[in-house]
N, C-alpha and C. Protein backbone atom coordinates (compact mmCIF):
# COMPACT_ATOMS: atom_id res chain seq x y z
N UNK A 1 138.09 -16.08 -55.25
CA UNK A 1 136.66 -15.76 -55.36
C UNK A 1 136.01 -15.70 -53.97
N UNK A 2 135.60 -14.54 -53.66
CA UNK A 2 134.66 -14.39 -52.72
C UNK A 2 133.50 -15.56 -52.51
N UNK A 3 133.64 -16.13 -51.59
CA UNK A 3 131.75 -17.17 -51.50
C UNK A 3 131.01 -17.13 -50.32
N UNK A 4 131.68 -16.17 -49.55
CA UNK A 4 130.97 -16.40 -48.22
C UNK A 4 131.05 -14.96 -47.78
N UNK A 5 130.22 -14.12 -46.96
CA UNK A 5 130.21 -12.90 -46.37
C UNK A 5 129.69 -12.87 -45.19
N UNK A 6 130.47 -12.53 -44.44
CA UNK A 6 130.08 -12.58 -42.70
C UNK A 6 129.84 -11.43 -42.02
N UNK A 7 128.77 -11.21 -41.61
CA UNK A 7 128.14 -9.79 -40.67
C UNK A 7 128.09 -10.33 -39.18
N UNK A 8 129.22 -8.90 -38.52
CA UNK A 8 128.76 -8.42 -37.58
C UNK A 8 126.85 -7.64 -37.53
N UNK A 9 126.48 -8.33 -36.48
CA UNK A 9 124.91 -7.88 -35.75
C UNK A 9 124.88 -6.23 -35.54
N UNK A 10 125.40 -6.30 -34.35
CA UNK A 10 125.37 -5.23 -33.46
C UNK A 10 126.64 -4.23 -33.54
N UNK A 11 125.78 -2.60 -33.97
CA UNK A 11 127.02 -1.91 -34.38
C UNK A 11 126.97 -1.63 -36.32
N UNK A 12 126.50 -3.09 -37.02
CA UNK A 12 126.58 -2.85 -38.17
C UNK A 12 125.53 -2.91 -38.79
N UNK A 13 125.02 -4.31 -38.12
CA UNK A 13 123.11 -4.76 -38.78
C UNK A 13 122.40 -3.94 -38.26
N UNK A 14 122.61 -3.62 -36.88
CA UNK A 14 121.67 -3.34 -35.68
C UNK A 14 122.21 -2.45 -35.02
N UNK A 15 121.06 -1.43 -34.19
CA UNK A 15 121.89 -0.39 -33.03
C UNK A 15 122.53 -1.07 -31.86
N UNK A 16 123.33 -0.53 -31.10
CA UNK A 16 123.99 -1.32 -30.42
C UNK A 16 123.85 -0.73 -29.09
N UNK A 17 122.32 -1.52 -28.23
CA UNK A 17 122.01 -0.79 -27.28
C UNK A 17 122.65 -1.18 -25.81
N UNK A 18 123.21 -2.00 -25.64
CA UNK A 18 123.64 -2.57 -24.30
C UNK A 18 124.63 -1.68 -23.91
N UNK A 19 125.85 -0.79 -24.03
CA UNK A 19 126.20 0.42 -23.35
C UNK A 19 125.77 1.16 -22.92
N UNK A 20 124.45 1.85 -23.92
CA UNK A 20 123.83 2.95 -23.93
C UNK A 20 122.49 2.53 -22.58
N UNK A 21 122.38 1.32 -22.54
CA UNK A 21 121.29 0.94 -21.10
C UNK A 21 122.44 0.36 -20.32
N UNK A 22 123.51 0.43 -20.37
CA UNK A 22 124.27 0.10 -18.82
C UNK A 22 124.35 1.11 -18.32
N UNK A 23 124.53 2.65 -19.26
CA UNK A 23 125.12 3.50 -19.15
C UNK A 23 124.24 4.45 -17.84
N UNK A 24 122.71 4.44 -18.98
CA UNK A 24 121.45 5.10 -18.45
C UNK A 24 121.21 4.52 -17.08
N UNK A 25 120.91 2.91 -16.80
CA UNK A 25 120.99 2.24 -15.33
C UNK A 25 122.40 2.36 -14.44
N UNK A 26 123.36 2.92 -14.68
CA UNK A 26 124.26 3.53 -13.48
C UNK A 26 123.68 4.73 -12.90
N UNK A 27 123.53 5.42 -14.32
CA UNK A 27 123.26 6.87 -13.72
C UNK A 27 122.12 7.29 -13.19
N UNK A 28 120.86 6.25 -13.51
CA UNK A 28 119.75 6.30 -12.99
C UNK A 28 119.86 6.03 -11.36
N UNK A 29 120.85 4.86 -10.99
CA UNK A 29 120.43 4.37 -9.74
C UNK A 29 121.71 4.70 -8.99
N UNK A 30 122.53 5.59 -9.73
CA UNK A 30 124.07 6.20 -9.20
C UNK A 30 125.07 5.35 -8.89
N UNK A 31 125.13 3.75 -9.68
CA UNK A 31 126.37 2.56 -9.61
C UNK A 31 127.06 3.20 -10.47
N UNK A 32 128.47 2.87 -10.00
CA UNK A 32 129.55 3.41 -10.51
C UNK A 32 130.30 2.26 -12.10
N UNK A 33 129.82 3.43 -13.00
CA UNK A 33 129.72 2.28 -14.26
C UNK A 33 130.95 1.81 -14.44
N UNK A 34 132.28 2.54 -15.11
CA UNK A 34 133.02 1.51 -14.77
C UNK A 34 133.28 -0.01 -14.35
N UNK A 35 132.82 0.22 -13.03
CA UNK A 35 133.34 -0.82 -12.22
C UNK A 35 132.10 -2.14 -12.64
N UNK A 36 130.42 -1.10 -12.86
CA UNK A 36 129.50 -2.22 -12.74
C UNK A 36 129.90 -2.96 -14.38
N UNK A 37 130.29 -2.00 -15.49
CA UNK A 37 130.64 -2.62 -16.56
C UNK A 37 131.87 -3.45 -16.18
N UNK A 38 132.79 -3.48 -15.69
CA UNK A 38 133.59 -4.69 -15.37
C UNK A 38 133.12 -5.40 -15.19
N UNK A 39 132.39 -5.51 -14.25
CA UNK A 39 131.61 -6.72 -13.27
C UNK A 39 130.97 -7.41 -14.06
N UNK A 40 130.47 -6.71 -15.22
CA UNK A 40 129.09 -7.00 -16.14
C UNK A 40 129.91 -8.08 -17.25
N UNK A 41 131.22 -7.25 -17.61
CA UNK A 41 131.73 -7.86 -18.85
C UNK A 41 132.32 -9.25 -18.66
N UNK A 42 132.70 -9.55 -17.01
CA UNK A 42 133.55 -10.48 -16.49
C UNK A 42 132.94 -11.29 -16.74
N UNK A 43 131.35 -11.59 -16.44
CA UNK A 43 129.80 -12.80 -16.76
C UNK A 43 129.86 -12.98 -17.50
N UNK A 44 129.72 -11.63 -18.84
CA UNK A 44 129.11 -11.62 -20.37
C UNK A 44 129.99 -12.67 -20.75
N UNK A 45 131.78 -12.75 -20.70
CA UNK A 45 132.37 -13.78 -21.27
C UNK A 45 132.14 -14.83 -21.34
N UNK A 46 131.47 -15.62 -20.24
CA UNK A 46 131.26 -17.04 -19.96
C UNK A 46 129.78 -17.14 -20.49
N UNK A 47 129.08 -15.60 -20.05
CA UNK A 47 127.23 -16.60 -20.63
C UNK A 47 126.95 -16.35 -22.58
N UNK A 48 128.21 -15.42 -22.72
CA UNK A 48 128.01 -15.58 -24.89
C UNK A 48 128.86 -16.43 -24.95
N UNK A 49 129.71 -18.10 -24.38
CA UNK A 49 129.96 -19.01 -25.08
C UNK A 49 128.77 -20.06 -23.89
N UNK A 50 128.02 -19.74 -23.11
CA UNK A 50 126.47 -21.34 -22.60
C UNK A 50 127.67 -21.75 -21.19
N UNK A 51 128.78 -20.70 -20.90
CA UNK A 51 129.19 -21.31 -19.53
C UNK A 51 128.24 -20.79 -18.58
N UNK A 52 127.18 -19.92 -18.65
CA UNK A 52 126.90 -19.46 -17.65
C UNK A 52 125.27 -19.31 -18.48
N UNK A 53 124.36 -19.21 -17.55
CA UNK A 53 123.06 -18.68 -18.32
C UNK A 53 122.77 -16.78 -18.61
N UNK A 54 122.36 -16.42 -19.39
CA UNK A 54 122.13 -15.13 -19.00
C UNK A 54 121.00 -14.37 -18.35
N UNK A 55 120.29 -15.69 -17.89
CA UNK A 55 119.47 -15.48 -16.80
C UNK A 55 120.52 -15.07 -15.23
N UNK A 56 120.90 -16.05 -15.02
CA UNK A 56 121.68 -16.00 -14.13
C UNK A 56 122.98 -14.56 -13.61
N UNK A 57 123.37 -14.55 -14.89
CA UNK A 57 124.40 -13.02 -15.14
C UNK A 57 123.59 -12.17 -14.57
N UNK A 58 122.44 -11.53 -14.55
CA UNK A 58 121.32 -10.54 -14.43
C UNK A 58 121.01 -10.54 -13.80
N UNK A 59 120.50 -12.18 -12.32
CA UNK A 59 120.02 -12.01 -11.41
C UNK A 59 121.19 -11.40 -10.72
N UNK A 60 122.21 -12.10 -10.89
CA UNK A 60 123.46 -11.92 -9.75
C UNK A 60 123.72 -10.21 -9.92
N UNK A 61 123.73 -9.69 -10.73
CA UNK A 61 123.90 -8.03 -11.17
C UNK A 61 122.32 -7.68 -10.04
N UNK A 62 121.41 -7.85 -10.47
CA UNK A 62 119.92 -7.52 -9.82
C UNK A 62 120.32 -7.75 -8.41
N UNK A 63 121.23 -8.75 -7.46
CA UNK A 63 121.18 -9.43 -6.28
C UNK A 63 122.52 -8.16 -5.75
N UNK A 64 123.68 -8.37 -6.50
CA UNK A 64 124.80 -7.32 -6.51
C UNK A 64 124.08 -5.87 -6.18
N UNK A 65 123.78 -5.32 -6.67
CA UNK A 65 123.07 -4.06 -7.04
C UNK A 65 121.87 -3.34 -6.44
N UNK A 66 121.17 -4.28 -6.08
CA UNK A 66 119.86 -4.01 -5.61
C UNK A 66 119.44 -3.43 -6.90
N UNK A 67 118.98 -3.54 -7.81
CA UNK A 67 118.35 -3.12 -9.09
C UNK A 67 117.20 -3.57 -8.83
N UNK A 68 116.61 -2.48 -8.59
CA UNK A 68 114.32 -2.77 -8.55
C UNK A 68 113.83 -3.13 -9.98
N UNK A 69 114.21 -4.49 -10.77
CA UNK A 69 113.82 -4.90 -11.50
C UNK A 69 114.26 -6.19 -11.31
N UNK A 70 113.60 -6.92 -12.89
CA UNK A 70 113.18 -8.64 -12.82
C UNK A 70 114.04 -8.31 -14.21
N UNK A 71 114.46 -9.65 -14.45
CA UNK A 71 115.72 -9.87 -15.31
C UNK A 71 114.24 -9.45 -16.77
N UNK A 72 113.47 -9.77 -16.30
CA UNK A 72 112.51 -9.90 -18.06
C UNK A 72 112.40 -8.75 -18.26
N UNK A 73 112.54 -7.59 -16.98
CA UNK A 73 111.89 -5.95 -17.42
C UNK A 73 113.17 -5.46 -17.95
N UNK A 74 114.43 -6.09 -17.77
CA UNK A 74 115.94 -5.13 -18.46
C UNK A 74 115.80 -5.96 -19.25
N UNK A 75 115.57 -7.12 -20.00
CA UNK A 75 115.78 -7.83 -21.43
C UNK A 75 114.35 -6.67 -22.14
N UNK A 76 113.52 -6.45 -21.71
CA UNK A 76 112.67 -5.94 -22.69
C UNK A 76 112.83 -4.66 -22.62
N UNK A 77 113.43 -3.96 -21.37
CA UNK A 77 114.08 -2.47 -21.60
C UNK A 77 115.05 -2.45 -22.72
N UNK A 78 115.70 -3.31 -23.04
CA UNK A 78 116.96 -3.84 -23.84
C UNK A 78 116.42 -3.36 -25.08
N UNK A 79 115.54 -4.64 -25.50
CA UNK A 79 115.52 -4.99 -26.57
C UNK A 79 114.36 -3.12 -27.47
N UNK A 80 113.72 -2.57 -26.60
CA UNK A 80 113.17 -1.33 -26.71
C UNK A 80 113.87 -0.61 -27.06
N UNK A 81 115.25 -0.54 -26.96
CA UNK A 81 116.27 0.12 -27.98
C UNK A 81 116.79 -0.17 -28.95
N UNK A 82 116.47 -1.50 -29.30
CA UNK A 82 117.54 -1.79 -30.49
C UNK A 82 116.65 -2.05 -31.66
N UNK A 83 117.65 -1.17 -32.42
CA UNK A 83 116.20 -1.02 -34.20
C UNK A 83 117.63 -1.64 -35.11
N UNK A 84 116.83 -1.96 -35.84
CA UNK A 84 117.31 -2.59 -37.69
C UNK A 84 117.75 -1.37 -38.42
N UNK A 85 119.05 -1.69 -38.68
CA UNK A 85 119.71 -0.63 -39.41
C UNK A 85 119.45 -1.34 -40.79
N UNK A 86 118.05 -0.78 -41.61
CA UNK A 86 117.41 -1.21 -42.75
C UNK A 86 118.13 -1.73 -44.04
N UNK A 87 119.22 -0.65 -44.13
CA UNK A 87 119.96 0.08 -45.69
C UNK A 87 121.04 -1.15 -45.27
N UNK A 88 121.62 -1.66 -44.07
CA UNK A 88 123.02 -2.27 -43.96
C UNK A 88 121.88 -3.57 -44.20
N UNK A 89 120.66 -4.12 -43.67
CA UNK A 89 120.16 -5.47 -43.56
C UNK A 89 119.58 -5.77 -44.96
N UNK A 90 119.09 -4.21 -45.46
CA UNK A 90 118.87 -4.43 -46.84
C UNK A 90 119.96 -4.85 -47.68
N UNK A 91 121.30 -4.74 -47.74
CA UNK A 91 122.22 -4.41 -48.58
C UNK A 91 122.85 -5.70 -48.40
N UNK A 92 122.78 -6.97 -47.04
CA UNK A 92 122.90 -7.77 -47.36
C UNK A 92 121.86 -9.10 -47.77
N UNK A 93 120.60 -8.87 -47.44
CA UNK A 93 119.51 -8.94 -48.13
C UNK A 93 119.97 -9.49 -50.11
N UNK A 94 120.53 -8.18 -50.35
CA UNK A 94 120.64 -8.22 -51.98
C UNK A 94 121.98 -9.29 -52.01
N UNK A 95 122.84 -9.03 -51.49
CA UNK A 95 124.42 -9.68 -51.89
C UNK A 95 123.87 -11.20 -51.47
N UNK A 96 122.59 -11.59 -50.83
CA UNK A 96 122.69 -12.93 -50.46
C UNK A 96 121.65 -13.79 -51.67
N UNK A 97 121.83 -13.02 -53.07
CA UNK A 97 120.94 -13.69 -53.70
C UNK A 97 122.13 -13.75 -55.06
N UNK A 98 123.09 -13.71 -54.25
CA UNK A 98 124.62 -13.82 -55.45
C UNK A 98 125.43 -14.59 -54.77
N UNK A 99 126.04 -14.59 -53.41
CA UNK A 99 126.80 -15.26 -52.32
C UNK A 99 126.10 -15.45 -51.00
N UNK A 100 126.81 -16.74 -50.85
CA UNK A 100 126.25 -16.80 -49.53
C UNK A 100 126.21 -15.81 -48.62
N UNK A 101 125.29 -14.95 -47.70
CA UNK A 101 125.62 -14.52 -46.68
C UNK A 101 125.00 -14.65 -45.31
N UNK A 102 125.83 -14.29 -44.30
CA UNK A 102 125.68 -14.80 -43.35
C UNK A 102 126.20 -14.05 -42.07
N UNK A 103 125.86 -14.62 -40.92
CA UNK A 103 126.05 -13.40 -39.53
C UNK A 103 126.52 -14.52 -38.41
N UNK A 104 127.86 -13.74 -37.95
CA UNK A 104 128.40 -14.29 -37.07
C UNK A 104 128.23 -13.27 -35.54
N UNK A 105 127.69 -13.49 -34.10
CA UNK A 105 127.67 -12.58 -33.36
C UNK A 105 127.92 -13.34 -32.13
N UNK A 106 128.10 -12.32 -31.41
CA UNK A 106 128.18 -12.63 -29.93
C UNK A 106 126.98 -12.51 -28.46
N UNK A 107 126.24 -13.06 -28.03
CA UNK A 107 124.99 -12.93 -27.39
C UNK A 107 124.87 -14.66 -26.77
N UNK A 108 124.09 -13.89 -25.37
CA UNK A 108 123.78 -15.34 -25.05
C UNK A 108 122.39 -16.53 -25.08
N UNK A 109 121.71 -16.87 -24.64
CA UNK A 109 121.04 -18.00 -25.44
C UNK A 109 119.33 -17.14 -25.06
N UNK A 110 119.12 -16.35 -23.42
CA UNK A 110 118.05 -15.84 -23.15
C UNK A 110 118.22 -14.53 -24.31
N UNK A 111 119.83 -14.10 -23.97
CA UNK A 111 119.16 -12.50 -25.02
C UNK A 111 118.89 -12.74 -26.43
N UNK A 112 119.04 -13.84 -26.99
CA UNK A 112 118.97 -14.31 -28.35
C UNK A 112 117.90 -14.78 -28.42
N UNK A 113 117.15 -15.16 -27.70
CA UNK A 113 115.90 -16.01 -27.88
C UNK A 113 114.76 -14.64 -27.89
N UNK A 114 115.21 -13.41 -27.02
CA UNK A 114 114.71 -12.12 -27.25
C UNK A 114 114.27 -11.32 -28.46
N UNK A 115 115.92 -11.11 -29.05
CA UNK A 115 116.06 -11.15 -30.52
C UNK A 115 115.07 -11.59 -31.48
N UNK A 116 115.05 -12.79 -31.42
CA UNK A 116 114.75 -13.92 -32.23
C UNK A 116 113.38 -13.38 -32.64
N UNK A 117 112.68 -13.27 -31.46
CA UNK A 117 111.20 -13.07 -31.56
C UNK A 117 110.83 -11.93 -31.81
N UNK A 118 111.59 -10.87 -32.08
CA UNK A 118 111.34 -9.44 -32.81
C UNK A 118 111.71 -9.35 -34.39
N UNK A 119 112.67 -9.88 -34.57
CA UNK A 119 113.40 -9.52 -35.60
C UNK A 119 113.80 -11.51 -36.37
N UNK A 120 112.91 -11.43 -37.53
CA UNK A 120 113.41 -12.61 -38.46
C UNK A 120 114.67 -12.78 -39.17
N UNK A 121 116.12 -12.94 -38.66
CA UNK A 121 116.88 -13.33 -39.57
C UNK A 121 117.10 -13.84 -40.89
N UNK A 122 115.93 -14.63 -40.97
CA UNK A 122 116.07 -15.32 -42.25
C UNK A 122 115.53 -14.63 -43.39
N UNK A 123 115.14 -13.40 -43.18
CA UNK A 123 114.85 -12.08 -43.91
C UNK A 123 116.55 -11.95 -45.16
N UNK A 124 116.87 -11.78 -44.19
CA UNK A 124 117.90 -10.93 -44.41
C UNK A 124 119.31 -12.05 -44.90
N UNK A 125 119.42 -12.86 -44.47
CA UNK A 125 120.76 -14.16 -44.14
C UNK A 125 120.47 -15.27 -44.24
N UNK A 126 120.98 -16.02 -45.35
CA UNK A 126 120.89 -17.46 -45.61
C UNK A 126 121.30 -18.16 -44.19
N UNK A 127 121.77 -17.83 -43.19
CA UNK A 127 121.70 -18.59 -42.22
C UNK A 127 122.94 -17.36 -41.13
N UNK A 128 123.31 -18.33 -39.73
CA UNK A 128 124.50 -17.68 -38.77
C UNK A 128 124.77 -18.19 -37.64
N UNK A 129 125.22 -17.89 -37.03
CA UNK A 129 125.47 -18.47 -35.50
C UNK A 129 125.49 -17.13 -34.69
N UNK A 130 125.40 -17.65 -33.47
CA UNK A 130 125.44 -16.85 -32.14
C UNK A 130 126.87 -17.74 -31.42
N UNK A 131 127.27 -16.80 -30.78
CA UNK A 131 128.82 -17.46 -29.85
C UNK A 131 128.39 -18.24 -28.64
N UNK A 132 127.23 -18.58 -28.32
CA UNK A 132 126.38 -19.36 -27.44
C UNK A 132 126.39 -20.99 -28.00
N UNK A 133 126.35 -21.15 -29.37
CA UNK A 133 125.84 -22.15 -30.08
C UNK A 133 127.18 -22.58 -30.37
N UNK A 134 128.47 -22.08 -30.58
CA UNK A 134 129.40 -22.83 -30.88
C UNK A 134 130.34 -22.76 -29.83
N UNK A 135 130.07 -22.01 -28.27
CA UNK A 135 131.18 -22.33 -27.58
C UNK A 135 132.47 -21.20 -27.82
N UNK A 136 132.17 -20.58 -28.84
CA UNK A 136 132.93 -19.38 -28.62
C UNK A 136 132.82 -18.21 -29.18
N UNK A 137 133.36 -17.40 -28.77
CA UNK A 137 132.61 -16.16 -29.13
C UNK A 137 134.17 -14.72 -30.05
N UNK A 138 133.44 -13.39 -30.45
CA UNK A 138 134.38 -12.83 -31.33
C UNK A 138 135.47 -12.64 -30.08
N UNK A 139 136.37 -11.96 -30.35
CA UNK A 139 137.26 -11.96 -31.23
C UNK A 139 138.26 -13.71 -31.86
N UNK A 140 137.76 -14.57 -30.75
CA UNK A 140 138.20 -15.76 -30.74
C UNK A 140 137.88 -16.72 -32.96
N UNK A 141 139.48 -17.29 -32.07
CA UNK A 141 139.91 -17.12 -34.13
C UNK A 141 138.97 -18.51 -34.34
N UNK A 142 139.07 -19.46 -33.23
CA UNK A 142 137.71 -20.59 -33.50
C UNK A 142 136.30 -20.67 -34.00
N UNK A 143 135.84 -19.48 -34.13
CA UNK A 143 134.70 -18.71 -34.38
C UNK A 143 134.81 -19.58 -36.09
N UNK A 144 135.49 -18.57 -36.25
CA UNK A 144 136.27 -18.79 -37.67
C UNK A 144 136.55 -19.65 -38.73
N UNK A 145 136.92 -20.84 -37.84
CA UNK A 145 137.62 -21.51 -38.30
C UNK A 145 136.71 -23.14 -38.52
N UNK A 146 135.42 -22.46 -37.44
CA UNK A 146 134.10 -23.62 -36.95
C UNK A 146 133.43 -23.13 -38.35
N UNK A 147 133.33 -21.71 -39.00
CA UNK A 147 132.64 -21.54 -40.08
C UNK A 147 133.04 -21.95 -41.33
N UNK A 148 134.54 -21.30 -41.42
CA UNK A 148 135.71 -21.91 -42.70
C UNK A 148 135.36 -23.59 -42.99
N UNK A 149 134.98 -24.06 -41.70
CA UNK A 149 135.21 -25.56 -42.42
C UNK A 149 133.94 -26.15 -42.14
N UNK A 150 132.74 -25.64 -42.02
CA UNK A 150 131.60 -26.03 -42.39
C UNK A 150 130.94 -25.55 -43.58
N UNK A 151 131.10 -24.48 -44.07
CA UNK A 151 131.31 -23.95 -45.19
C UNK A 151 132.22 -24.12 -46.39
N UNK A 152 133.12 -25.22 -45.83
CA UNK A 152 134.23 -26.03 -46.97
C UNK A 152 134.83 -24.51 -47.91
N UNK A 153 135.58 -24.02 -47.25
CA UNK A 153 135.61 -22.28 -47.92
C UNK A 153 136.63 -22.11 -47.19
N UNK A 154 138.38 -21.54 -48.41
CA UNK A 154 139.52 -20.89 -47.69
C UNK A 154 139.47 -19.60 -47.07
N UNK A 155 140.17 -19.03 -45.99
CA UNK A 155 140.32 -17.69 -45.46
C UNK A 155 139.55 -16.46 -46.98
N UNK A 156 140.62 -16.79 -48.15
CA UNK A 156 140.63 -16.15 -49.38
C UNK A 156 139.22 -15.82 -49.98
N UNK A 157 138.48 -17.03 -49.68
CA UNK A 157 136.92 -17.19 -50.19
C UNK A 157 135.91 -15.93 -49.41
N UNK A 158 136.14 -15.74 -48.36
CA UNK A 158 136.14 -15.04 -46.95
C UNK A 158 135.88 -13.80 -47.12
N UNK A 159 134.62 -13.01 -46.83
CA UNK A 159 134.85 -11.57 -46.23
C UNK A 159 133.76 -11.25 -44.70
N UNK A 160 134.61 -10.52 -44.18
CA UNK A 160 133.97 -10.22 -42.74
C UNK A 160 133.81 -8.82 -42.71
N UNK A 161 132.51 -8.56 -42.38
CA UNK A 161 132.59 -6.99 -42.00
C UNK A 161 132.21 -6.92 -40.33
N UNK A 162 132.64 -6.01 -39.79
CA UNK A 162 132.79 -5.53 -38.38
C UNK A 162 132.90 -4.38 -37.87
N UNK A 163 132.62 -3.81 -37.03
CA UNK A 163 132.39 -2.63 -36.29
C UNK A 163 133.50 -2.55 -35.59
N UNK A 164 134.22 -3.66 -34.92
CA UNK A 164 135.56 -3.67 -34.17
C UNK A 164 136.92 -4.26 -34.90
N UNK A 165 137.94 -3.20 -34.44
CA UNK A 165 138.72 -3.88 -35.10
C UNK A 165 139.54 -4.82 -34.63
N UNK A 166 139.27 -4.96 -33.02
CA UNK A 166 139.67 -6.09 -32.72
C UNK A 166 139.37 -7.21 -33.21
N UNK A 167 137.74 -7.59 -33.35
CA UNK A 167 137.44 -8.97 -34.33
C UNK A 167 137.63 -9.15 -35.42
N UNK A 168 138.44 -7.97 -36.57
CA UNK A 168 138.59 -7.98 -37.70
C UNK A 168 140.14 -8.50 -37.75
N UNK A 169 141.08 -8.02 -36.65
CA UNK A 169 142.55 -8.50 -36.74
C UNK A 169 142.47 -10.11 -36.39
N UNK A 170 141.26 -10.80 -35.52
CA UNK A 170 141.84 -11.93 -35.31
C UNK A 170 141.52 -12.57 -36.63
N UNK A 171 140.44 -12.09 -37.56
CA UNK A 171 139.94 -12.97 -38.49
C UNK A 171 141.12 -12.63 -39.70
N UNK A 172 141.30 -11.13 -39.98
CA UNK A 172 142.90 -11.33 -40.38
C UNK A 172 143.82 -12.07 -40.45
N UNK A 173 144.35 -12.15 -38.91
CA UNK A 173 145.43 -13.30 -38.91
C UNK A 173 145.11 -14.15 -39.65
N UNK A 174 144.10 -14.86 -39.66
CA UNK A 174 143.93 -16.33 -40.73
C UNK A 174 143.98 -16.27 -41.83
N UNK A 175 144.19 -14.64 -42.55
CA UNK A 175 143.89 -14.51 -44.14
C UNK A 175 142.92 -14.56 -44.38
N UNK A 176 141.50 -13.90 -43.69
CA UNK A 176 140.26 -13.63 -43.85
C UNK A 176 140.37 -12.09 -44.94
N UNK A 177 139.39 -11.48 -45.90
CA UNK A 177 139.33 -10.36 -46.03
C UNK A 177 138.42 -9.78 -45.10
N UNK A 178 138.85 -8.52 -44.99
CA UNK A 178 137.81 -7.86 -43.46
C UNK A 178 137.11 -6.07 -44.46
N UNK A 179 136.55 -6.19 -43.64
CA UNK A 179 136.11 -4.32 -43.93
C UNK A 179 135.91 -4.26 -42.28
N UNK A 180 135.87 -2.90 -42.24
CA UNK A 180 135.53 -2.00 -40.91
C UNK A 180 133.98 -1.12 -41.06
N UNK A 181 133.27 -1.42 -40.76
CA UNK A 181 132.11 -0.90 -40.89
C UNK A 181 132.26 0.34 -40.18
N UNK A 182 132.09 1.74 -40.83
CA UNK A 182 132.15 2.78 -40.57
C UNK A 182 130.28 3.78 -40.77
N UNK A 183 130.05 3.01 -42.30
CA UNK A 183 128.99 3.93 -42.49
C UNK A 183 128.46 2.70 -43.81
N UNK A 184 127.39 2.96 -44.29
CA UNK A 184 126.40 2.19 -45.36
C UNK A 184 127.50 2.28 -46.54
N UNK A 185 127.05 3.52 -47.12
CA UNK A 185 127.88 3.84 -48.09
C UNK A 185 129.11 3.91 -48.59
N UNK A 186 129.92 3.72 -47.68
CA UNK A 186 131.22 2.61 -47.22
C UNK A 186 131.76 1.57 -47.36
N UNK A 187 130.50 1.04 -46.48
CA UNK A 187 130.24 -0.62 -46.76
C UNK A 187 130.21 -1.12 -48.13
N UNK A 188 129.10 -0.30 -48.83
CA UNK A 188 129.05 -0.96 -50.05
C UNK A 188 130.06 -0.82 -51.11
N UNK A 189 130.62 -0.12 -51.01
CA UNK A 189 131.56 0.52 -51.68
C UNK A 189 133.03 -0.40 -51.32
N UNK A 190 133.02 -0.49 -50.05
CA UNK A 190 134.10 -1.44 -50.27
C UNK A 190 134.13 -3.12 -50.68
N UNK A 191 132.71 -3.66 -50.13
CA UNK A 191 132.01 -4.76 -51.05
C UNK A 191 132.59 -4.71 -51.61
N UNK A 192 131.76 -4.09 -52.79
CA UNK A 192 131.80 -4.27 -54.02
C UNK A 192 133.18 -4.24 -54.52
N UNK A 193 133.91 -3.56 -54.07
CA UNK A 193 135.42 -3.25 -54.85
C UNK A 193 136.08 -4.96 -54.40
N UNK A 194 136.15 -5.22 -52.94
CA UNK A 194 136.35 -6.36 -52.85
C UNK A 194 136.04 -7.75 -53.97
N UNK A 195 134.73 -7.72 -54.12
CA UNK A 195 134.31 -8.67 -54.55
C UNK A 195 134.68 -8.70 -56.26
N UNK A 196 134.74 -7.36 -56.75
CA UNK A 196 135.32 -7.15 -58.01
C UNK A 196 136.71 -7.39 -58.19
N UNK A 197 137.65 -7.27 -56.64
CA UNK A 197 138.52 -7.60 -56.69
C UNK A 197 139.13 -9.25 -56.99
N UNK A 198 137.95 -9.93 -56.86
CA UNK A 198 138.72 -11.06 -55.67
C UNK A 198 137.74 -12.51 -57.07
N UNK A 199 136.54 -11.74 -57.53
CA UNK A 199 135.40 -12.51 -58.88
C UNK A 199 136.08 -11.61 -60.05
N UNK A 200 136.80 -12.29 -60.64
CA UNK A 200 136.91 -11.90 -61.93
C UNK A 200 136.04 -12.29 -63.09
């Protein structure tokens, strides 16, 4: 029996704007993205599990870079792109008044506190974590395994949906059920077959 359902944020709940503004600030100020997305992703690891602040990630990029901005004008350039994908927040909205559901993501404690104040989670999700709050972040199988057993709930009980399939194979390995978020109508569709599969 299905009892628990886990959403990916960004990509599935939400647009997923942080490429699309690394992308635009290379080409605006002519840094060579690639390399500044390396640079960028090398931080991101340490400040979405609280090793690092993500204040700090931003100045050092701003200090690196010479970027003619203040870390608050790219968090709110940020957050100016990213909209609520309605039909996916609606759709777990409904499934969370049958099973628990819930959102597992990756972000660090300033860009979450960003979030926070635009957009009410508790709309949508009986509750979630950020990879800031538990020390680790996707694809890492601890994620997982911090939820499995606070939730007193086997792999089997388990479904994860995701945009990557890297975070879907590690939650795999454990005998999680996964979907791949491709499109709405998709989604629900495989839900449901899941859950018909799994609730007799």
């Amino acid at each position: 029996m299905i009892k628990l359902i886990i959403f990916d944020l960004s990509g599935v709940c939400f647009t997923n704007e942080e490429p699309i503004y690394l992308e635009a600030l290379c080409k605006k100020y002519g840094y060579d993205y690639k390399e500044f997305d390396d640079f960028y992703q090398s931080m991101l690891v340490k400040a979405e599990v609280g090793k690092m602040k993500g204040e700090e990630l931003w100045s050092i990029l701003i200090e690196k870079y010479k970027i003619p901005k203040t870390t608050a004008q790219i968090v709110d350039e940020m957050m100016e792109l990213k909209e609520p994908k309605l039909d996916t927040l609606n759709f777990a909205k409904e499934l969370k008044n049958k099973i628990k559901v819930i959102y597992l993501t990756n972000y660090t404690r300033h860009y979450w506190d960003a979030i926070s104040k635009i957009f009410n989670m508790k709309k949508w999700f009986s509750s979630g974590f950020v990879s800031y709050q538990l020390g680790f972040r996707k694809p890492s199988i601890e994620s997982f395994k911090f939820i499995m057993n606070k939730y007193k709930v086997s792999p089997k009980e388990v479904l994860f949906v995701d945009d990557s399939q890297k975070n879907l194979d590690s939650a795999k390995s454990l005998g999680i059920n996964t979907i791949l978020f491709n499109s709405v109508s998709q989604l629900k569709r495989d839900v449901k077959e899941t859950i018909v599969m799994h609730n007799p």
